[in-house]
C-alpha atoms as a PDB file:
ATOM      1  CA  UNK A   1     144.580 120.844 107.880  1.00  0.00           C
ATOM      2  CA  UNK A   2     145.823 124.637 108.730  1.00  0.00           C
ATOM      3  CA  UNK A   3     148.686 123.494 110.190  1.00  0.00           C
ATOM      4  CA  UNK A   4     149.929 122.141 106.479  1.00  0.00           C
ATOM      5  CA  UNK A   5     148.424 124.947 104.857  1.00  0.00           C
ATOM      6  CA  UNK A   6     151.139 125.227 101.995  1.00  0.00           C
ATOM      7  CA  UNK A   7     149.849 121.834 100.737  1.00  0.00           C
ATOM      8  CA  UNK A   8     147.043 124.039  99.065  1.00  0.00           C
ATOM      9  CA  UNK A   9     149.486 125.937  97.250  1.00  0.00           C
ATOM     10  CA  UNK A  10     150.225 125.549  93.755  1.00  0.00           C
ATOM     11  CA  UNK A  11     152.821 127.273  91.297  1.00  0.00           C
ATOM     12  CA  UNK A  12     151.619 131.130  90.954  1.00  0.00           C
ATOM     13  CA  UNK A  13     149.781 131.212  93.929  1.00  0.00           C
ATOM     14  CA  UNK A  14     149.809 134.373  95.711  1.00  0.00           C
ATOM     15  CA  UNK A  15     149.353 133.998  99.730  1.00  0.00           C
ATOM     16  CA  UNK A  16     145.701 135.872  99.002  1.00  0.00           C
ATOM     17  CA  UNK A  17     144.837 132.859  96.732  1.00  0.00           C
ATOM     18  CA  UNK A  18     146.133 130.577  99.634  1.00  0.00           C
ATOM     19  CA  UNK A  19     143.881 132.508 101.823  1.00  0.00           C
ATOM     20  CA  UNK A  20     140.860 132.220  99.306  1.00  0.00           C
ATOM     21  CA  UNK A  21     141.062 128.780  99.475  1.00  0.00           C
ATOM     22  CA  UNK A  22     140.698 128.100 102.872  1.00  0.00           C
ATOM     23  CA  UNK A  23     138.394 130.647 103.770  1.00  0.00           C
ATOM     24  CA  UNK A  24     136.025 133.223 100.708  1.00  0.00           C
ATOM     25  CA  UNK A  25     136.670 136.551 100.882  1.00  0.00           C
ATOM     26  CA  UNK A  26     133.274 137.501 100.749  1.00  0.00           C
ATOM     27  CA  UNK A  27     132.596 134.945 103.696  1.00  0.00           C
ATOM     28  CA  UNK A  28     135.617 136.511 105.626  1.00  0.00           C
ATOM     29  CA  UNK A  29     133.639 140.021 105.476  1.00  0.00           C
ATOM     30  CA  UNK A  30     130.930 138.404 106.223  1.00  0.00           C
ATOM     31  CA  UNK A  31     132.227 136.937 109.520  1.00  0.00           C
ATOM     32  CA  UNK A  32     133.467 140.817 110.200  1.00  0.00           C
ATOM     33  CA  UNK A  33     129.729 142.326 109.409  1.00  0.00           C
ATOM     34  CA  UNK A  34     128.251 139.819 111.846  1.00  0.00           C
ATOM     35  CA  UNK A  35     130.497 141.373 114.816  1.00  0.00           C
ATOM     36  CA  UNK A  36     128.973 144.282 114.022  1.00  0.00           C
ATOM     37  CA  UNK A  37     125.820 143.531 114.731  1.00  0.00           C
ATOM     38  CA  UNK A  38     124.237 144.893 112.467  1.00  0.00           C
ATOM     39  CA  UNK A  39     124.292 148.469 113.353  1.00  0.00           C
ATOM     40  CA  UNK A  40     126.323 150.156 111.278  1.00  0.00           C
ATOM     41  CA  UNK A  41     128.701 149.916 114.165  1.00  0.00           C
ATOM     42  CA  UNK A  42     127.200 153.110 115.948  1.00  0.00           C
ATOM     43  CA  UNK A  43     127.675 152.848 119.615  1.00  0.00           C
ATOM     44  CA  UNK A  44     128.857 149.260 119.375  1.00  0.00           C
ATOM     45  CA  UNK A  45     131.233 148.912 122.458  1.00  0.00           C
ATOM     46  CA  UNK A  46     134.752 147.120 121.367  1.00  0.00           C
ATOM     47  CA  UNK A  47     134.008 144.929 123.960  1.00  0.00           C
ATOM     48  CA  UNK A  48     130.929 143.748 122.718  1.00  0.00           C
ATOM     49  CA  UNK A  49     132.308 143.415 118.976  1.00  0.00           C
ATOM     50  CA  UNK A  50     135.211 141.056 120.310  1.00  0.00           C
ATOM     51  CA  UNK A  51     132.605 138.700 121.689  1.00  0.00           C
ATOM     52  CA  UNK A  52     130.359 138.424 118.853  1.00  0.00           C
ATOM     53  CA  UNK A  53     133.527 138.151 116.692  1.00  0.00           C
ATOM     54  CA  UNK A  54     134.939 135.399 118.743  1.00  0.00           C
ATOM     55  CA  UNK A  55     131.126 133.555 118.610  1.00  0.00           C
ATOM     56  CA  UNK A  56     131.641 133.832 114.657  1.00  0.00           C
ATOM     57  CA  UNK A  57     135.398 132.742 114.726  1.00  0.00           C
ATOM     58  CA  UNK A  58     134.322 130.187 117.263  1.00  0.00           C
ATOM     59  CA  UNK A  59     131.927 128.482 113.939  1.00  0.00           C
ATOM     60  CA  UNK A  60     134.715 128.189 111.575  1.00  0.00           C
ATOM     61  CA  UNK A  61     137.052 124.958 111.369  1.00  0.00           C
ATOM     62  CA  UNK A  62     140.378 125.177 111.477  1.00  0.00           C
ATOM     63  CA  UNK A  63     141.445 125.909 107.868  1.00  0.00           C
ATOM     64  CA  UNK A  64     138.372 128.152 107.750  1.00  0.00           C
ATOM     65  CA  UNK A  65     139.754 130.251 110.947  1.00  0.00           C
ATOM     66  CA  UNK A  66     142.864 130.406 108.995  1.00  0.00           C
ATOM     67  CA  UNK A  67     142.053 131.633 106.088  1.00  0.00           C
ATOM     68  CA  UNK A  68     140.457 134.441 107.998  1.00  0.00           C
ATOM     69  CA  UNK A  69     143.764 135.468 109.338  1.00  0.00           C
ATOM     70  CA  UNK A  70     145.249 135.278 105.853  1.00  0.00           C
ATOM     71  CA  UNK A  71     142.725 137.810 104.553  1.00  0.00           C
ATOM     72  CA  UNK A  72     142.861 139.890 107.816  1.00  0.00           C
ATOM     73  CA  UNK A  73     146.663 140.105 107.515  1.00  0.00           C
ATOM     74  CA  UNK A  74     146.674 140.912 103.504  1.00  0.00           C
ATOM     75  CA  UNK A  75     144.238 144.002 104.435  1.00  0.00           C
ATOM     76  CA  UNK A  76     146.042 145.072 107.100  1.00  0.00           C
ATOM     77  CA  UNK A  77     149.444 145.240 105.999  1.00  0.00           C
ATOM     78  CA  UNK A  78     148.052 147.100 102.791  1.00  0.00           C
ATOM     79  CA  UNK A  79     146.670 149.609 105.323  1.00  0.00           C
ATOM     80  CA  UNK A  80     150.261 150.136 106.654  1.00  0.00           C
ATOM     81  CA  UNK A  81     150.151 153.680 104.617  1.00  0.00           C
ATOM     82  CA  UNK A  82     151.652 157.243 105.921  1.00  0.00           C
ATOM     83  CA  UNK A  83     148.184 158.969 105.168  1.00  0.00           C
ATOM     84  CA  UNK A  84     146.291 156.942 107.385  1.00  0.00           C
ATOM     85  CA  UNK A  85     148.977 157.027 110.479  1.00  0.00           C
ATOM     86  CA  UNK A  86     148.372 160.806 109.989  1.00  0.00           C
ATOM     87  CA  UNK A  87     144.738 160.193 111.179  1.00  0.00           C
ATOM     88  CA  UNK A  88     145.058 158.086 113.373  1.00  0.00           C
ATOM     89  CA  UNK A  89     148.093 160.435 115.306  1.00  0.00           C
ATOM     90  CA  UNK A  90     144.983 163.068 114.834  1.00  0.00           C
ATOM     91  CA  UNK A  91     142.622 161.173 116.643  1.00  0.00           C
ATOM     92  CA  UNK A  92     145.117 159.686 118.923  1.00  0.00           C
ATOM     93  CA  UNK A  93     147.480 162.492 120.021  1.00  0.00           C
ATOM     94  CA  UNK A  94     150.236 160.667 119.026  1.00  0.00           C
ATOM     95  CA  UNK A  95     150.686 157.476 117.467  1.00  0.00           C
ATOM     96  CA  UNK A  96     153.363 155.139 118.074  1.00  0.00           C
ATOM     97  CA  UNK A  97     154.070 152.150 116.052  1.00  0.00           C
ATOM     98  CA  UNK A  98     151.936 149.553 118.579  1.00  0.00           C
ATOM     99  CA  UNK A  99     149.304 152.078 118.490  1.00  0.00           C
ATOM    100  CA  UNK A 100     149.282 151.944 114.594  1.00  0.00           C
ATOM    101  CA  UNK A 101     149.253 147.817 114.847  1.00  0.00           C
ATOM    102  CA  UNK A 102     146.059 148.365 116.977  1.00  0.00           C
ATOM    103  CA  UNK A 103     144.621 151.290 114.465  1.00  0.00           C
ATOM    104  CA  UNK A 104     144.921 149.629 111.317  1.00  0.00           C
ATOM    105  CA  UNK A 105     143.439 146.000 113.067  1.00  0.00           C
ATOM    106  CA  UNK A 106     140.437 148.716 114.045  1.00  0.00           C
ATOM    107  CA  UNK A 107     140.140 149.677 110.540  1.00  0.00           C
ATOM    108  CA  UNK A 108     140.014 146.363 109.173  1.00  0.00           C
ATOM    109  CA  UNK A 109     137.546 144.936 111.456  1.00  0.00           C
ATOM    110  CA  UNK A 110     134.917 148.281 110.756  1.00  0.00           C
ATOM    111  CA  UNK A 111     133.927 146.066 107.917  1.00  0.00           C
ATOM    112  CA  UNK A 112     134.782 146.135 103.849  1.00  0.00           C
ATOM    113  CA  UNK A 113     132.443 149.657 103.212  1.00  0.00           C
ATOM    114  CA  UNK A 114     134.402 151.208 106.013  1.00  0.00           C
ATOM    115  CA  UNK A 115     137.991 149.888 105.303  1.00  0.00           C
ATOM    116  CA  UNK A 116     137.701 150.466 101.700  1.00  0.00           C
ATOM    117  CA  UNK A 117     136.776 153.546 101.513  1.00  0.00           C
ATOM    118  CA  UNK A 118     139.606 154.717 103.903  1.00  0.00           C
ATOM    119  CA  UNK A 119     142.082 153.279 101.589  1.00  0.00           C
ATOM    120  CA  UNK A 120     140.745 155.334  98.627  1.00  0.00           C
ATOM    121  CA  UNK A 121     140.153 158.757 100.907  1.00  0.00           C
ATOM    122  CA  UNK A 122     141.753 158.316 104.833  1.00  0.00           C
ATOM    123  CA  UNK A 123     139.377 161.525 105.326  1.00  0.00           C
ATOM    124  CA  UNK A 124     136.481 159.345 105.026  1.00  0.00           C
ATOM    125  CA  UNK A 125     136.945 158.086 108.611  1.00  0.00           C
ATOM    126  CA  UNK A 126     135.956 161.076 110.035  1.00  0.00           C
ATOM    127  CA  UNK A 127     132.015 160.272 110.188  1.00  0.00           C
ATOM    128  CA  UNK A 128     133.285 156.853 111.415  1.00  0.00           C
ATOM    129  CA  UNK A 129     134.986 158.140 114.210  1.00  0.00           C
ATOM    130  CA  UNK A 130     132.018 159.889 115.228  1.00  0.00           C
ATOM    131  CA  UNK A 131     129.671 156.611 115.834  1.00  0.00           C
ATOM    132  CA  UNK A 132     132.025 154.951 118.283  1.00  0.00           C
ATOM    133  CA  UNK A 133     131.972 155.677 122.066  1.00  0.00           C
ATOM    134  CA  UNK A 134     134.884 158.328 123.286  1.00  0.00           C
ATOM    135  CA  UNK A 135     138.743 156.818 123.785  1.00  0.00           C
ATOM    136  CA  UNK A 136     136.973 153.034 122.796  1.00  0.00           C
ATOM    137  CA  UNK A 137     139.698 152.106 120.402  1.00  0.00           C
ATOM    138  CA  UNK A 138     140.100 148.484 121.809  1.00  0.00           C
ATOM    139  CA  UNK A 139     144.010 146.863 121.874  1.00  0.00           C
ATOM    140  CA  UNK A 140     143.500 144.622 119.145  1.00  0.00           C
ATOM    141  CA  UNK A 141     147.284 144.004 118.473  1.00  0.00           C
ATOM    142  CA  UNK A 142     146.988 140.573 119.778  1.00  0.00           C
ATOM    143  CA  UNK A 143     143.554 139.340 119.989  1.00  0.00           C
ATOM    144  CA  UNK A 144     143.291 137.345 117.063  1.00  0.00           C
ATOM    145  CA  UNK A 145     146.471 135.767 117.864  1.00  0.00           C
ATOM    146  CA  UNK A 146     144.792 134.916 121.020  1.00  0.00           C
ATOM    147  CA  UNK A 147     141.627 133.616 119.998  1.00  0.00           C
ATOM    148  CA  UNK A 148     143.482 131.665 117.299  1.00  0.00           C
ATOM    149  CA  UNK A 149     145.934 129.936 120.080  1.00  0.00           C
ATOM    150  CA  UNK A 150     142.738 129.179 122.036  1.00  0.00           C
ATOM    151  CA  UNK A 151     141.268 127.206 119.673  1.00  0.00           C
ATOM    152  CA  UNK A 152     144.335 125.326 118.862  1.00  0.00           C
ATOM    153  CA  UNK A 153     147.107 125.543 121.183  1.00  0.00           C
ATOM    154  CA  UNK A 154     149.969 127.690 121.961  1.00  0.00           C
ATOM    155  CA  UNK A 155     152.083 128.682 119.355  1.00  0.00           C
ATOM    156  CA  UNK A 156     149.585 127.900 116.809  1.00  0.00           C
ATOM    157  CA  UNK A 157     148.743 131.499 115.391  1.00  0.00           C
ATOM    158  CA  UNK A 158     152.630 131.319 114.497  1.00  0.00           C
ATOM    159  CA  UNK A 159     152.792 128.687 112.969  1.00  0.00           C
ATOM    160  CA  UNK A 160     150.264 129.125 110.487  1.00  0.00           C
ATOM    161  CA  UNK A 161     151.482 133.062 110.509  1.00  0.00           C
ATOM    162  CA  UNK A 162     154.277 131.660 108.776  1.00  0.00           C
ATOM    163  CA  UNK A 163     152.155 129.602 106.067  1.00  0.00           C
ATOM    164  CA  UNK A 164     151.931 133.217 104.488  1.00  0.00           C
ATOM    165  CA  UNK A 165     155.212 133.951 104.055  1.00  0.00           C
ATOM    166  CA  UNK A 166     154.446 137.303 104.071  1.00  0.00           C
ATOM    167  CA  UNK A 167     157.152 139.479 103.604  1.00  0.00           C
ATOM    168  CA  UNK A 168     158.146 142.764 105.547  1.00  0.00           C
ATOM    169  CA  UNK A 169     155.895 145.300 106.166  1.00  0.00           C
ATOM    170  CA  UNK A 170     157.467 148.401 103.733  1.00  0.00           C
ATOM    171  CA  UNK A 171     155.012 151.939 103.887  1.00  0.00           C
ATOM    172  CA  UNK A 172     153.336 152.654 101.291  1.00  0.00           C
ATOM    173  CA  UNK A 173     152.863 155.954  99.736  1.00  0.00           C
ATOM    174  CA  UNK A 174     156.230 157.467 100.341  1.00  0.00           C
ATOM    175  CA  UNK A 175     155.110 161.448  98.967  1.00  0.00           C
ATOM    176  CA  UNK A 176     152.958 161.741 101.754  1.00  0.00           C
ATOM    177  CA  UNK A 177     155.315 162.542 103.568  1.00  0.00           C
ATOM    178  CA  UNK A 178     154.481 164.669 107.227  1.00  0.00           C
ATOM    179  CA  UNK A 179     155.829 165.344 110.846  1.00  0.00           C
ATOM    180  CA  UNK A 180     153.968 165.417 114.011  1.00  0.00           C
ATOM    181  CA  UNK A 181     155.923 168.572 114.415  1.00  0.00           C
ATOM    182  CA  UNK A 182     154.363 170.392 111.223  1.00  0.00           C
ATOM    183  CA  UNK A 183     150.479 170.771 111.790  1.00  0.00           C
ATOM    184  CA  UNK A 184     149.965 171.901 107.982  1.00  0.00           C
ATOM    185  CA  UNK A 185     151.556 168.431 107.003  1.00  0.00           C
ATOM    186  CA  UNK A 186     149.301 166.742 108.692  1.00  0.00           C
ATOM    187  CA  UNK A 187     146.240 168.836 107.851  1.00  0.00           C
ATOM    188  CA  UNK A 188     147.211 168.422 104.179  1.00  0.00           C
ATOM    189  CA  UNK A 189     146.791 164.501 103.920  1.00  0.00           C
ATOM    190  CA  UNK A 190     143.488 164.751 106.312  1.00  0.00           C
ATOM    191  CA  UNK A 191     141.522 168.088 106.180  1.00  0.00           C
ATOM    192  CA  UNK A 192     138.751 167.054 107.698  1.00  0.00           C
ATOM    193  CA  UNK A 193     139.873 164.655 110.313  1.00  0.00           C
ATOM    194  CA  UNK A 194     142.695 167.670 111.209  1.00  0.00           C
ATOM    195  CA  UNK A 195     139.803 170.497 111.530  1.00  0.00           C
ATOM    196  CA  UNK A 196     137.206 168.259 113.671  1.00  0.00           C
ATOM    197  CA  UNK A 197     139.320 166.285 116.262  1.00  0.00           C
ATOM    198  CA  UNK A 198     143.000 168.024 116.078  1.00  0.00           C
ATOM    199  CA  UNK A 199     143.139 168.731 119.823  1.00  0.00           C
ATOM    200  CA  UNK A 200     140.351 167.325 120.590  1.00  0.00           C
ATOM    201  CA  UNK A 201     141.231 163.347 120.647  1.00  0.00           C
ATOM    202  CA  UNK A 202     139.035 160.919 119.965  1.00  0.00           C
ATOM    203  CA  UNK A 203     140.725 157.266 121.236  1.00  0.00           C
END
């Protein structure tokens, strides 16, 4: 079961492998693409992506629902980057750390095209931004959490949080270095982002 999760570990094991085993990656993209609808994600309303998401979460057992988490928490804590908190301040106005929790979850669940791409080029989000309705950036900080508890009690997301011993979010990409204060710093890590929605916000 999920709740003993480390039993599937063995000596080497990385907490993606853990992850793997409980739940494919490919199926835990899959799960994503499904929320999507379909479209591409244009015009799809976060609202109506966290019920089709929570339908597909909804299928999985328990050790398949956590290995989602375990690949959803490996992508976003490699999205935990300087160069794409510059975009999201961009296309936010100002981006506090909680905002940045809710950002990155965003990214992840646009789907594997989407999410890796913006980890090779964060620019590549512009023509993303563009498909989604105005200031619909949903607070996704603790939804999965949520749905996860739901499912299988209180205090359950925790405690199988802690099956992946991650360890402490450190950013990556340390010579990107910019200030909100500095518009050229900005503009330099995300040219096209900076020229299309600088002052004019998006979420």
């Amino acid at each position: 079961m999920a709740a003993d999760c480390l039993q599937w570990l063995r000596p080497g094991d990385n907490m993606t492998t853990l992850a793997s085993k409980l739940l494919t990656e490919k199926r835990f993209w899959n799960v994503i693409s499904r929320s999507l609808a379909g479209t591409d994600s244009v015009r799809l309303t976060a609202k109506k992506q966290e019920r089709l998401l929570e339908q597909e979460l909804d299928r999985l057992s328990r050790d398949e629902h956590t290995g989602f988490l375990g690949h959803f928490y490996a992508c976003y804590r490699k999205a935990y980057r300087k160069d794409l908190w510059a975009v999201a301040f961009v296309v936010m106005g100002g981006c506090s750390d909680d905002c940045f929790m809710d950002f990155r979850t965003w990214l992840v669940l646009r789907g594997k095209p989407v999410y890796t791409a913006a980890l090779q080029n964060p620019d590549s989000l512009c023509r993303e931004f563009a498909k989604i309705p105005k200031a619909d950036l949903p607070h996704w900080e603790y939804y999965l959490s949520k749905q996860y508890d739901r499912r299988f009690g209180e205090g359950a997301h925790d405690k199988a949080y802690r099956c992946f011993k991650f360890s402490p979010e450190e950013l990556a990409d340390p010579e990107n270095e910019w200030n909100g204060d500095d518009e050229a710093s900005i503009k330099r890590l995300c040219p096209t982002v900076f020229d299309k929605y600088w002052g004019k916000l998006r979420f």
